[in-house]
C-alpha atoms as a PDB file:
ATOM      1  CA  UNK A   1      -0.390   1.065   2.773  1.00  0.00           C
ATOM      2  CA  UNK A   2      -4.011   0.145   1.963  1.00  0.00           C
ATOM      3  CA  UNK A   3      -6.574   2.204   5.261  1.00  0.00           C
ATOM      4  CA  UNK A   4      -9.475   0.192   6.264  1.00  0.00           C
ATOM      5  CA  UNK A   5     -12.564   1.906   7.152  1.00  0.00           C
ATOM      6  CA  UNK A   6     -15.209  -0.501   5.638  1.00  0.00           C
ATOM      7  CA  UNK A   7     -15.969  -3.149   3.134  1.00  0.00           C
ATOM      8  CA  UNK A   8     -15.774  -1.008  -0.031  1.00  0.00           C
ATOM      9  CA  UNK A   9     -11.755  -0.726   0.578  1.00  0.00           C
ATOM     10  CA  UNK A  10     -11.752  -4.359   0.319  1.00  0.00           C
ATOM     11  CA  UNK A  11     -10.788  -4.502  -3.263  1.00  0.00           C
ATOM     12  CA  UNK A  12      -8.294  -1.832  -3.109  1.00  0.00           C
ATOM     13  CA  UNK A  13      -6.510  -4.000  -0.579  1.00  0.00           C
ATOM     14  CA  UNK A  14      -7.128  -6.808  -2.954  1.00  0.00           C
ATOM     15  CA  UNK A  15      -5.929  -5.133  -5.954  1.00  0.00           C
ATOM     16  CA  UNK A  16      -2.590  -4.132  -4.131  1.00  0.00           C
ATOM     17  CA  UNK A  17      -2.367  -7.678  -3.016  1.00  0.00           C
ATOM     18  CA  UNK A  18      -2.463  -8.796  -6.732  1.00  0.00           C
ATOM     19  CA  UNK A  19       0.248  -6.222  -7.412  1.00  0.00           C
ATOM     20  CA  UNK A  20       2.947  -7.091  -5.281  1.00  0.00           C
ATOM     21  CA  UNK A  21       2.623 -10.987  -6.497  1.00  0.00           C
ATOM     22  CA  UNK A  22       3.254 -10.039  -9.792  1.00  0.00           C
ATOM     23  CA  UNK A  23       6.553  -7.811  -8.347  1.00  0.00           C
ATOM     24  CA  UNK A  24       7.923 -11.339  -7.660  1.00  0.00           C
ATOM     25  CA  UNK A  25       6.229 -13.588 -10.201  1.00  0.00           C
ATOM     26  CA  UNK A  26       3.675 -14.833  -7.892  1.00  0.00           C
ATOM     27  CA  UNK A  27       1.041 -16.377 -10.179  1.00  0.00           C
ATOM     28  CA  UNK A  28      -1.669 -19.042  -9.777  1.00  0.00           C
ATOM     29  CA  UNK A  29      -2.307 -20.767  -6.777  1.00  0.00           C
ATOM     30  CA  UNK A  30       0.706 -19.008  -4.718  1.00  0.00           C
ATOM     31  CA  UNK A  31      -0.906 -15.339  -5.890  1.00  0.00           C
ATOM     32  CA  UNK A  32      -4.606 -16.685  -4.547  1.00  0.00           C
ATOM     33  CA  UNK A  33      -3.461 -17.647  -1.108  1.00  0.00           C
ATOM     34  CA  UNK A  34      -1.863 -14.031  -0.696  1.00  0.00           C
ATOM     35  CA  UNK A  35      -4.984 -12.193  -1.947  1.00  0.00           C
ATOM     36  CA  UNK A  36      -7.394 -14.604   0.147  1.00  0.00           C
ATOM     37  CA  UNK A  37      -5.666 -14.064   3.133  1.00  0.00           C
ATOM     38  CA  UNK A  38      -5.565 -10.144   2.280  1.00  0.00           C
ATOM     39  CA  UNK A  39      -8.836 -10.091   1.872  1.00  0.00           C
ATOM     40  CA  UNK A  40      -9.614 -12.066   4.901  1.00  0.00           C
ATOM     41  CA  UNK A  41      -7.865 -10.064   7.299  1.00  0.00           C
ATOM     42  CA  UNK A  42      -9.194  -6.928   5.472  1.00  0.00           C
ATOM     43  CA  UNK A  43     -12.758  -7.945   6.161  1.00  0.00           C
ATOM     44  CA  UNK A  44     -11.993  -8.551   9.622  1.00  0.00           C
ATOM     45  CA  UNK A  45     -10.532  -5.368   9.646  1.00  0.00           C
ATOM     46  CA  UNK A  46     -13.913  -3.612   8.398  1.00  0.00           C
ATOM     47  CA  UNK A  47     -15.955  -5.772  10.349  1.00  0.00           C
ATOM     48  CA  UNK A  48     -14.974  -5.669  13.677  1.00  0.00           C
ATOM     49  CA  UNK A  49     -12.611  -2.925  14.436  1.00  0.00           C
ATOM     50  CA  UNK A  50     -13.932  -0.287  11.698  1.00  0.00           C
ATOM     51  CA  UNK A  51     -10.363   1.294  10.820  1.00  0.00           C
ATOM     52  CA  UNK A  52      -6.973  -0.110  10.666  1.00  0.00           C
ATOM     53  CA  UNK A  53      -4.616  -0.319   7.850  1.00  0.00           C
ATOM     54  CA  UNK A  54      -2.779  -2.853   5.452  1.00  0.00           C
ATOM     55  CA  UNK A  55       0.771  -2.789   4.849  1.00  0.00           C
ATOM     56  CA  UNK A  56       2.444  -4.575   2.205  1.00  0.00           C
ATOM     57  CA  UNK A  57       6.734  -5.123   1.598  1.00  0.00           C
ATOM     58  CA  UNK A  58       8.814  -7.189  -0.306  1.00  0.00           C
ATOM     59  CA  UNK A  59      11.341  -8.899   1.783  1.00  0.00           C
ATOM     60  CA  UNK A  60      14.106  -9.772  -1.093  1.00  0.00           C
ATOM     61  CA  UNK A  61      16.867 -10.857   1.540  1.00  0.00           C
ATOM     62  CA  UNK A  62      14.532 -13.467   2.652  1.00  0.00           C
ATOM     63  CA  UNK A  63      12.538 -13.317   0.049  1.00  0.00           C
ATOM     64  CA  UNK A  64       9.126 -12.854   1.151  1.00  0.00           C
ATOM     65  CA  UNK A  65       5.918 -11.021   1.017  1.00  0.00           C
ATOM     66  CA  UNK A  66       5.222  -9.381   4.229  1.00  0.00           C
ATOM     67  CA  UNK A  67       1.818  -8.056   5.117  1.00  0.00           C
ATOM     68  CA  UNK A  68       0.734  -6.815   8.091  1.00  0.00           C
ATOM     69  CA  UNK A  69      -3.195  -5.697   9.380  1.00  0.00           C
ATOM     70  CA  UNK A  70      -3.484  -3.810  12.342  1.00  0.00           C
ATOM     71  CA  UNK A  71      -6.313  -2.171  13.959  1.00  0.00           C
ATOM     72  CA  UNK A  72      -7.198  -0.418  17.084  1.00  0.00           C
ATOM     73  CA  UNK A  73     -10.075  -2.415  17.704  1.00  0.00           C
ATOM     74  CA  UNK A  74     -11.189  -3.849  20.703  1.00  0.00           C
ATOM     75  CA  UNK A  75      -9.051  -6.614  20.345  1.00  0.00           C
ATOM     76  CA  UNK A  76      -9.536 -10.245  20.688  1.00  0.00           C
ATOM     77  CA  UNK A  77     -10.801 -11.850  23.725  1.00  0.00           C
ATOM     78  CA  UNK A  78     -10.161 -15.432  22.877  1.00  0.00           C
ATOM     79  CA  UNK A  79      -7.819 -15.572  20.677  1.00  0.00           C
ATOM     80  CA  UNK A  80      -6.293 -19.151  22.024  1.00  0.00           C
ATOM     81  CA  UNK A  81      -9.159 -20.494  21.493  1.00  0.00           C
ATOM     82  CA  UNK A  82      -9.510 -19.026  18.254  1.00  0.00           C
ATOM     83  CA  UNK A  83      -6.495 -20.579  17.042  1.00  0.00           C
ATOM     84  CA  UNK A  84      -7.238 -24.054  18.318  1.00  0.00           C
ATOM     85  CA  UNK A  85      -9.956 -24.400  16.153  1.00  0.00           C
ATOM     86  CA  UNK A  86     -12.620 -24.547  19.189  1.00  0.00           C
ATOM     87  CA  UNK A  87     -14.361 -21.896  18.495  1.00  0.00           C
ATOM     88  CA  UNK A  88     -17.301 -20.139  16.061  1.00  0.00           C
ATOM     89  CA  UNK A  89     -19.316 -17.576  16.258  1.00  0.00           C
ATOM     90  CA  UNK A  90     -22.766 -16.960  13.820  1.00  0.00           C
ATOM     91  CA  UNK A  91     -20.895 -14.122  12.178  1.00  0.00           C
ATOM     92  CA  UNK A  92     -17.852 -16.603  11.455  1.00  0.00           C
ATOM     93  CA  UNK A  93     -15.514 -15.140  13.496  1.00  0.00           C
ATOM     94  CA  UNK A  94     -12.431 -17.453  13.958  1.00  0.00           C
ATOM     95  CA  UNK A  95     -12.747 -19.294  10.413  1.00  0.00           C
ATOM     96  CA  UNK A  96     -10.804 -15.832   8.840  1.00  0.00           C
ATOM     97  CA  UNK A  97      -7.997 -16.106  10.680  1.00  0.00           C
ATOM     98  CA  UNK A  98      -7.674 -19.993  10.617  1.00  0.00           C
ATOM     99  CA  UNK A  99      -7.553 -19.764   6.865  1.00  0.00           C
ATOM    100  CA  UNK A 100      -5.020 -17.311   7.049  1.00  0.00           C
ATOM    101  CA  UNK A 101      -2.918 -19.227   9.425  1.00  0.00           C
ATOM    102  CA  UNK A 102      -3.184 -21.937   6.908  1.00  0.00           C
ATOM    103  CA  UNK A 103      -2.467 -20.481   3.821  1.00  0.00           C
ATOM    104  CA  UNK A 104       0.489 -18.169   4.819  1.00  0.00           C
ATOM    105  CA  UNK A 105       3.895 -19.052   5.502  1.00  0.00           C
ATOM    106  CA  UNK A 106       4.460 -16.912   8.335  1.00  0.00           C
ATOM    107  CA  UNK A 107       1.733 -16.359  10.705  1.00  0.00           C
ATOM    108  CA  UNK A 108       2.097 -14.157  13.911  1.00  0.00           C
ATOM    109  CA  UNK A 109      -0.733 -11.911  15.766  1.00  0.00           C
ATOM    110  CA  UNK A 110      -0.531  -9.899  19.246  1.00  0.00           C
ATOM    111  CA  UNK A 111      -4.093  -8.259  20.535  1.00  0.00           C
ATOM    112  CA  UNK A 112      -4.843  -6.477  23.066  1.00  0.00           C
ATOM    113  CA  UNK A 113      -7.841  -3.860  24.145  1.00  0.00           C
ATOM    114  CA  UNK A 114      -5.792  -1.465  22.372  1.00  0.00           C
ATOM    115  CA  UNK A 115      -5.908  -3.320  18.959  1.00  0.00           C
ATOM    116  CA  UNK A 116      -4.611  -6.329  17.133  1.00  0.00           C
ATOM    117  CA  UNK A 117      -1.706  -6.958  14.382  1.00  0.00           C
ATOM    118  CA  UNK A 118      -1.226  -9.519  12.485  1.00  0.00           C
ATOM    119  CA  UNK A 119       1.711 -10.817  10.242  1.00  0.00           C
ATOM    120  CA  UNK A 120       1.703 -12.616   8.000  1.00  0.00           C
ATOM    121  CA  UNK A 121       3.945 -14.006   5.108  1.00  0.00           C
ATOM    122  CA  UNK A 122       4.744 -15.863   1.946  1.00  0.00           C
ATOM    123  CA  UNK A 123       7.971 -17.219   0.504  1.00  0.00           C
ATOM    124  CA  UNK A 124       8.318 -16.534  -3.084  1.00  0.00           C
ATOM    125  CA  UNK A 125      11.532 -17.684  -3.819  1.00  0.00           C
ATOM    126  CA  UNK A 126      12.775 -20.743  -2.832  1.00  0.00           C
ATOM    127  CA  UNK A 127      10.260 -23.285  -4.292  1.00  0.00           C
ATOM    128  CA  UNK A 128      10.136 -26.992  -2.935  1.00  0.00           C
ATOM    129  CA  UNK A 129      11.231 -29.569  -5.975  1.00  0.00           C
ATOM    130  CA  UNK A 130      10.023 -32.466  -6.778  1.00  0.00           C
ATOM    131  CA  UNK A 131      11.268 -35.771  -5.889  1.00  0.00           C
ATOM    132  CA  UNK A 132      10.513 -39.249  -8.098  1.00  0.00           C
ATOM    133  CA  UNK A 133      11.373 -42.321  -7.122  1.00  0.00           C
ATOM    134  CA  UNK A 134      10.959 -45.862  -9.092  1.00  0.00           C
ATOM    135  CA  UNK A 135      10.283 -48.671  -7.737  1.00  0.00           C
END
C-alpha cells in the first residue's frame, strides 16, 4: 500500500508499480501501461483529493495485477460524462482517467461525496497469439 498525500509520493507509487510487473514478468510495453496508469491515478489522487492510498495484489488464480486508488475526496460530479469522452477541464481533468480506462484490462470506479475508488487491472498471463494466414 503506497499513501497519497501529494506529488512527491508519485514515484514511490511508481516504483512499486515497476515492482510488481517484474513479480510476473511484466516487461516492455505491458509494464508501461501499468506504471502510466499508476501514475495517472496517483496524480489524480494528489491533485484533487489530497490523501488516498494505492493498493497493489497479484491475482495468480486469474492472473492479474490488481490496483486499486481510493480517496476521500470530494468525489466526482460528472463522472458519465467523464467517461464519454465529452468533457475537459484546463487542468485536464477527465484525460487521466480515459487513459487509464484504455490502457487497463479491467476498469471499474464508484464516487461519491464521500470519495472515489477505482480498479483497475491487467492480465499477465494469458497472452493473445498470433495468427498468419497465406493467401
Amino acid at each position: 500500500m503506497v499513501p497519497i498525500a501529494n506529488e512527491s509520493d508519485l514515484n514511490h507509487a511508481r516504483m512499486v508499480a515497476r515492482e510488481t510487473c517484474k513479480l510476473v514478468a511484466i516487461r516492455g510495453y505491458q509494464a508501461q501501461k501499468v506504471v502510466t496508469t499508476v501514475s495517472e491515478l496517483a496524480r489524480n489522487i494528489a491533485r484533487y483529493a489530497q490523501t488516498g492510498r494505492v493498493r497493489f495484489r497479484v491475482d495468480t488464480s486469474d492472473e492479474m495485477i490488481v490496483v486499486i486508488a481510493e480517496d476521500s475526496g470530494p468525489g466526482i460530479s460528472n463522472l458519465d460524462e467523464i467517461l464519454a469522452g465529452q468533457y475537459r477541464s484546463r487542468t485536464g481533468l477527465g484525460r487521466g482517467l480515459l487513459g487509464s480506462r484504455d490502457l487497463a484490462d479491467v476498469f471499474d470506479i464508484q464516487t461519491s461525496p464521500a470519495g472515489t475508488i477505482v480498479k483497475i487491472a491487467f492480465r499477465y498471463g494469458q497472452r493473445k497469439s498470433w495468427t498468419t494466414s497465406t493467401t
